[in-house]
Protein backbone atom coordinates (compact mmCIF):
# COMPACT_ATOMS: atom_id res chain seq x y z
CA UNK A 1 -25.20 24.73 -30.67
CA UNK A 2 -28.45 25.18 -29.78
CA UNK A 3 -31.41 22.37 -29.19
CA UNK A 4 -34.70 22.15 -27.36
CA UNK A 5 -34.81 19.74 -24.47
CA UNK A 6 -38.81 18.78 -23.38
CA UNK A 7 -39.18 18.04 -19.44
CA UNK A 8 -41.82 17.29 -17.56
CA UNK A 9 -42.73 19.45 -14.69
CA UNK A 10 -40.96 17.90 -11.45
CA UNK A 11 -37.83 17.60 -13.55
CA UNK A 12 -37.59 20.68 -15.11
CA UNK A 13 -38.78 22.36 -11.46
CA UNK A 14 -35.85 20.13 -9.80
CA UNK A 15 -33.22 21.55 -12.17
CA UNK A 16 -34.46 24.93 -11.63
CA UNK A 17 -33.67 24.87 -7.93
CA UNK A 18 -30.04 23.13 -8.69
CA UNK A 19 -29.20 25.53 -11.23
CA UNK A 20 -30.19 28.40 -8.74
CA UNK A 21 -28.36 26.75 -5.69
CA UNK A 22 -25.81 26.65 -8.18
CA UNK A 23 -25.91 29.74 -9.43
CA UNK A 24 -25.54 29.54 -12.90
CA UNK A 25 -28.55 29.89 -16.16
CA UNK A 26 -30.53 26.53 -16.37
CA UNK A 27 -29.37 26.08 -20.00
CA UNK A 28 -25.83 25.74 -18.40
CA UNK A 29 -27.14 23.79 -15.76
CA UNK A 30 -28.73 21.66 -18.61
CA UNK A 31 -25.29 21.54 -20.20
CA UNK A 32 -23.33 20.61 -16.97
CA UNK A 33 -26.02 18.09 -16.12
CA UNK A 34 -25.81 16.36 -19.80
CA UNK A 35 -21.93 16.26 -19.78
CA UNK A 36 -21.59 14.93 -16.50
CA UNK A 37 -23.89 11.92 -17.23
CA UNK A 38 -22.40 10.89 -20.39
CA UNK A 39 -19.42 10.88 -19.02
CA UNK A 40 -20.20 9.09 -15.90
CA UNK A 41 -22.57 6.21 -17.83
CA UNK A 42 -20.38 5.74 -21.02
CA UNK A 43 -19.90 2.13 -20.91
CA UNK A 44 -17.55 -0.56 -22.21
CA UNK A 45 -18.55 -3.94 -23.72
CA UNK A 46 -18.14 -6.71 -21.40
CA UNK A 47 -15.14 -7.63 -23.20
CA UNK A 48 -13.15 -4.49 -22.98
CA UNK A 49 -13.71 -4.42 -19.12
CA UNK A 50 -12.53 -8.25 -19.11
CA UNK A 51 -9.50 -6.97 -21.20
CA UNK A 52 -8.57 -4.12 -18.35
CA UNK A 53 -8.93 -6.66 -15.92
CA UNK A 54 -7.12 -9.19 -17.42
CA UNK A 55 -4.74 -6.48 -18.52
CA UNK A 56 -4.07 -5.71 -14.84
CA UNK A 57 -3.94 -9.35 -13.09
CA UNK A 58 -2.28 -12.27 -14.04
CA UNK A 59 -4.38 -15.36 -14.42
CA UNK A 60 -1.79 -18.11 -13.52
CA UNK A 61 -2.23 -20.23 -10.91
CA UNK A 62 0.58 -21.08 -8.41
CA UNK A 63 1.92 -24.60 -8.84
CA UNK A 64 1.60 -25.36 -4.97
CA UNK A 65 -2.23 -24.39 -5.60
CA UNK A 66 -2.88 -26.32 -8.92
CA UNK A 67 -1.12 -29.30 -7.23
CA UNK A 68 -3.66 -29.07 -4.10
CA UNK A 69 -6.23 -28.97 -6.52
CA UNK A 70 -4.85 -32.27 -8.52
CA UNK A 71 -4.43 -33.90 -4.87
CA UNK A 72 -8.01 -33.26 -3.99
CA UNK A 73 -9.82 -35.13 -6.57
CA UNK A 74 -8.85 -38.17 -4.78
CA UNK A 75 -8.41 -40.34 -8.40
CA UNK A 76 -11.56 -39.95 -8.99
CA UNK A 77 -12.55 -40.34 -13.15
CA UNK A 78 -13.52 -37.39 -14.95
């Protein structure tokens, strides 16, 4: 597939000299460059990140610790 990408100059001039230190056309520089950002800035919602988290780590809280935690409010009223 073919498409017409518009850059201004100190971009398109910047992927010029990476495509030549590269060694490789600029349109497949251009194509590298594309697929290598989308895949490193694809992002998950807030939720699905809490879900791999969550997923990973428990969330319980040892009993010595949640007693501790009891103990230190002292009887105070909440």
């Amino acid at each position: 597939m073919e498409t017409v990408v518009v850059l201004d100059t100190e971009s398109f001039r910047a992927a010029e000299r990476e495509a030549v230190q590269l060694r490789v056309s600029l349109p497949v520089f251009c194509s590298l460059a594309i697929r290598e950002f989308v895949q490193n800035h694809r992002k998950k919602s807030v939720t699905e990140q809490l879900n791999t988290v969550y997923a990973e780590y428990t969330a319980r809280i040892d009993d010595d610790i949640l007693q501790a935690q009891y103990d230190s409010l002292g009887g105070e009223d909440w």
